[in-house]
C-alpha atoms as a PDB file:
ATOM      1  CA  UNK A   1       0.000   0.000   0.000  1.00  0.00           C
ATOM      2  CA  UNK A   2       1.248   3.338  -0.985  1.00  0.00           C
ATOM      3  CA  UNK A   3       1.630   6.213   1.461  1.00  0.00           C
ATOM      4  CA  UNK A   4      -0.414   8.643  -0.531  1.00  0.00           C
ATOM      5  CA  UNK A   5      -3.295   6.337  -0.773  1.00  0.00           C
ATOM      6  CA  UNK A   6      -5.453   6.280   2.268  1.00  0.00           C
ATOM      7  CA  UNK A   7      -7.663   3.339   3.597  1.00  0.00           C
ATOM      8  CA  UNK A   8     -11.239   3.735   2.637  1.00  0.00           C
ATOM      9  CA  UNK A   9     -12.641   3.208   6.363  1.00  0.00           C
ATOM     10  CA  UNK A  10     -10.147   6.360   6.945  1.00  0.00           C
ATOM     11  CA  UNK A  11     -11.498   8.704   4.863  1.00  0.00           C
ATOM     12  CA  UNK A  12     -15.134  10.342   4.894  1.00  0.00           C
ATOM     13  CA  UNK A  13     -17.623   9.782   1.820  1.00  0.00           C
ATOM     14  CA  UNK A  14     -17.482  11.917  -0.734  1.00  0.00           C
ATOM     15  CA  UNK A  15     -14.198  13.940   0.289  1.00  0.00           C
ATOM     16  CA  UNK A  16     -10.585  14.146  -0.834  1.00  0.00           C
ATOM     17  CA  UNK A  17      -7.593  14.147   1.008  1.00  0.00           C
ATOM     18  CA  UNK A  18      -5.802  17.573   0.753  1.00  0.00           C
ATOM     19  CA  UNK A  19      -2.659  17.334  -2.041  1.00  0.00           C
ATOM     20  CA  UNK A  20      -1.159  20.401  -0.872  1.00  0.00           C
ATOM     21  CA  UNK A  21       2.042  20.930   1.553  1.00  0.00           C
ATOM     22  CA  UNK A  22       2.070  24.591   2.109  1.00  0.00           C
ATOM     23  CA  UNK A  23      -0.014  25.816   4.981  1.00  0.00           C
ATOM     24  CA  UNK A  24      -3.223  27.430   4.464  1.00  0.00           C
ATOM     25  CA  UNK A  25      -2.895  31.337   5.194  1.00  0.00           C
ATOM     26  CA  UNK A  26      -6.461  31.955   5.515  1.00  0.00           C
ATOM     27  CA  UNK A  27      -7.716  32.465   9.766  1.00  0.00           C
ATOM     28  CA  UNK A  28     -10.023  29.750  10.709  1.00  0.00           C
ATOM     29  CA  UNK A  29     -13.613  31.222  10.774  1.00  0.00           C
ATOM     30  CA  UNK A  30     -14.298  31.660  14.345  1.00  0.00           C
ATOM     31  CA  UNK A  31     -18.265  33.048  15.019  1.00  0.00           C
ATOM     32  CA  UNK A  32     -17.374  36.638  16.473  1.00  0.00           C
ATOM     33  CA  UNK A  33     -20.157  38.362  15.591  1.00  0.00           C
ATOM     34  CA  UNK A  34     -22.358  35.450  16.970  1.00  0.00           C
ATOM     35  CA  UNK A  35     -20.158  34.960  20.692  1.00  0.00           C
ATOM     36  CA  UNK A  36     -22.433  33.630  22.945  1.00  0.00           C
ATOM     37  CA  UNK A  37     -23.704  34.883  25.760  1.00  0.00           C
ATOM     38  CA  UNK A  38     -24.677  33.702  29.352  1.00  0.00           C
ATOM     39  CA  UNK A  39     -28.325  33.731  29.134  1.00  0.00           C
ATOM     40  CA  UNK A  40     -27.807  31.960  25.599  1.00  0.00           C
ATOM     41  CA  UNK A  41     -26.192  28.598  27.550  1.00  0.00           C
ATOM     42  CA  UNK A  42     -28.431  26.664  29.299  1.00  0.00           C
ATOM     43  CA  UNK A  43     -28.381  26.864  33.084  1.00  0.00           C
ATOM     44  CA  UNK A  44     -25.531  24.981  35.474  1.00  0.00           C
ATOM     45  CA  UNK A  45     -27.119  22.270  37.674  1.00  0.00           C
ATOM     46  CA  UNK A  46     -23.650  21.028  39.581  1.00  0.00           C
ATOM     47  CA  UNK A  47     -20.200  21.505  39.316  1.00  0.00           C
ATOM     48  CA  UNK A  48     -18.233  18.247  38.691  1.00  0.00           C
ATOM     49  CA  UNK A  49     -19.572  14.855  39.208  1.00  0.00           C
ATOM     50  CA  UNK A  50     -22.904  14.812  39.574  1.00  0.00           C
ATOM     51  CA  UNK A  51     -24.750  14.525  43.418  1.00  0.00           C
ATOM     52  CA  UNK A  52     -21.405  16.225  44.381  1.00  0.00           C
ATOM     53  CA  UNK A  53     -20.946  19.711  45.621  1.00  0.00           C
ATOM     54  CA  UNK A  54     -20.968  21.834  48.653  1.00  0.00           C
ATOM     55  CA  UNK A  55     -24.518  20.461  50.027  1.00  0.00           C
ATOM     56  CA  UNK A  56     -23.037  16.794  49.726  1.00  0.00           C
ATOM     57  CA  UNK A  57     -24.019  14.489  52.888  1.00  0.00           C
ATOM     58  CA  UNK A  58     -25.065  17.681  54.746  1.00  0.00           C
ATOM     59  CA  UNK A  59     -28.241  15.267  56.573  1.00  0.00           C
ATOM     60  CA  UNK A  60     -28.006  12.698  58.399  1.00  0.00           C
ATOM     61  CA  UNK A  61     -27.286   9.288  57.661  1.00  0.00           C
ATOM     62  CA  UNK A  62     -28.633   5.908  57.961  1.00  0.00           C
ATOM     63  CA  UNK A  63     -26.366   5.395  60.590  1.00  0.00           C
ATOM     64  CA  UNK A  64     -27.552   9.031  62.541  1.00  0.00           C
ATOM     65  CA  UNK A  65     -30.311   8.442  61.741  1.00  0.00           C
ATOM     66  CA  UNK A  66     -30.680   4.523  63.801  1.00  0.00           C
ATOM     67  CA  UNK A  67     -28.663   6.062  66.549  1.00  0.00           C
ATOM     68  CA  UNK A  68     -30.938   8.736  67.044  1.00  0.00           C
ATOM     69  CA  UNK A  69     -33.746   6.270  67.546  1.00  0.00           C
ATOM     70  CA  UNK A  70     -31.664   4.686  69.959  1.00  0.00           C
ATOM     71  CA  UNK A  71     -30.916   7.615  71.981  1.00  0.00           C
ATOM     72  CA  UNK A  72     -34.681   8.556  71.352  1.00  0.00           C
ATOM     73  CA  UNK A  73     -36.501   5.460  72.724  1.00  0.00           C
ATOM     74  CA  UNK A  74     -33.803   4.742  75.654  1.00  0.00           C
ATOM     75  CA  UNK A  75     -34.827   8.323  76.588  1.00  0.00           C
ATOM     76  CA  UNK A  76     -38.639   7.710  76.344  1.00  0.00           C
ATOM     77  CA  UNK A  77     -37.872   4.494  78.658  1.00  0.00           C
ATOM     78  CA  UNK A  78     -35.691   6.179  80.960  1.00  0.00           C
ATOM     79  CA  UNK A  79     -37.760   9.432  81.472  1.00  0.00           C
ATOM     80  CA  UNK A  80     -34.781  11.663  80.463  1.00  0.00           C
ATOM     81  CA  UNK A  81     -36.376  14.658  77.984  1.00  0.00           C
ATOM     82  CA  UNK A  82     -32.838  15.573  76.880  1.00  0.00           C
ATOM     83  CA  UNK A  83     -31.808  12.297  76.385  1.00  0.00           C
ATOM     84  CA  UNK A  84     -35.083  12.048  73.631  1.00  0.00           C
ATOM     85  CA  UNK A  85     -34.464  15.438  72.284  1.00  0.00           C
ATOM     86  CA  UNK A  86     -30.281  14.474  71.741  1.00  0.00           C
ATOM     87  CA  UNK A  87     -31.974  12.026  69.681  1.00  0.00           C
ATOM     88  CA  UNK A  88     -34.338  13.748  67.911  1.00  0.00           C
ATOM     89  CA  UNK A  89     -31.443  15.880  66.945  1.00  0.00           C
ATOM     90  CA  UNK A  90     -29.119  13.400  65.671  1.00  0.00           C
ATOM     91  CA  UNK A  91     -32.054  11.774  63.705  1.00  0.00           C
ATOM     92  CA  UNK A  92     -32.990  14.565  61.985  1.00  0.00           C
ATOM     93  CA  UNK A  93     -29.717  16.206  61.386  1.00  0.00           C
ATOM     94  CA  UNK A  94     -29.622  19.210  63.627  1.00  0.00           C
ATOM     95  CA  UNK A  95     -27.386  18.508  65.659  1.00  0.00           C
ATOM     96  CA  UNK A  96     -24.896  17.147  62.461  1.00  0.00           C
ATOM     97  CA  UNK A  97     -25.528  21.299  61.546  1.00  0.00           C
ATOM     98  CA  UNK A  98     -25.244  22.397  64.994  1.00  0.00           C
ATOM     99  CA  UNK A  99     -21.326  21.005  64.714  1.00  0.00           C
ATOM    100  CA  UNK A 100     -20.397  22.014  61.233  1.00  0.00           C
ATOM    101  CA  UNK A 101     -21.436  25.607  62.385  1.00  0.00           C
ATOM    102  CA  UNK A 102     -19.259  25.351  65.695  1.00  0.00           C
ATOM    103  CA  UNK A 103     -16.911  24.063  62.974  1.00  0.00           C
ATOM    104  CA  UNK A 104     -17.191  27.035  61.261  1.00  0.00           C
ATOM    105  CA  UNK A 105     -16.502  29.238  63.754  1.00  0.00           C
ATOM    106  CA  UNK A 106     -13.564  27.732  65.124  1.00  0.00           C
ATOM    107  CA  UNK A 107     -10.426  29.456  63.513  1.00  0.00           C
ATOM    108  CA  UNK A 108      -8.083  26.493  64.308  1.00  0.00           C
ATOM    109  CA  UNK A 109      -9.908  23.767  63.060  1.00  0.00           C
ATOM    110  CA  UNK A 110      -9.201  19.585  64.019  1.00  0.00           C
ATOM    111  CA  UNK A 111      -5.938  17.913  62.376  1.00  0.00           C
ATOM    112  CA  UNK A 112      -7.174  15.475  60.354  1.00  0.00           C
ATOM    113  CA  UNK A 113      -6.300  11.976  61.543  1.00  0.00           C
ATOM    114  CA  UNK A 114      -4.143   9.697  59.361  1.00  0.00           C
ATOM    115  CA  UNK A 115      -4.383   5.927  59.503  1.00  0.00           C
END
């Protein structure tokens, strides 16, 4: 097979490979007249990977979520009110946002743990 011949399956229908060496001195048609514009695109919904982003596993868990039961009904059996609203809190996520805020606040936050 020659080197100026291409392989069918490697060339488009209809079309011819260009014969030419020297470089084309003509700009490449760029649409500047026609830019868009921001309300032209269609709206962001997430940054990245999708489900990601900054309100990612902001509520509790399924884990929080059983604990809090647990704290809940061994309040209810124990007569302890703060016992069942700690774990109302922790079932429902409040006190998961209660944290992140004191979090938040703190200017010298935790060093993460390595293991």
């Amino acid at each position: 097979m020659s080197s100026s011949t291409a392989h069918p399956s490697a060339v488009g229908t209809n079309t011819q490979p260009e014969t030419s060496i020297v470089p084309s001195t003509e700009t490449p048609t760029q649409p500047t007249s026609e830019s868009l514009t921001d309300d032209q695109l269609p709206p962001q919904r997430h940054a990245g990977a999708a489900g990601l982003g900054p309100a990612y596993k902001q509520g509790a868990g399924l884990g929080e979520k059983l604990s809090g039961l647990q704290e809940e009904i061994k309040g209810k059996i124990t007569k302890n009110p703060e016992l069942v609203e700690h774990g109302r809190e922790r079932r429902t996520g409040i006190l998961k946002q209660k944290e992140q805020e004191q979090d938040d606040d703190n200017p010298f936050p935790k060093p993460e743990e390595h293991s």
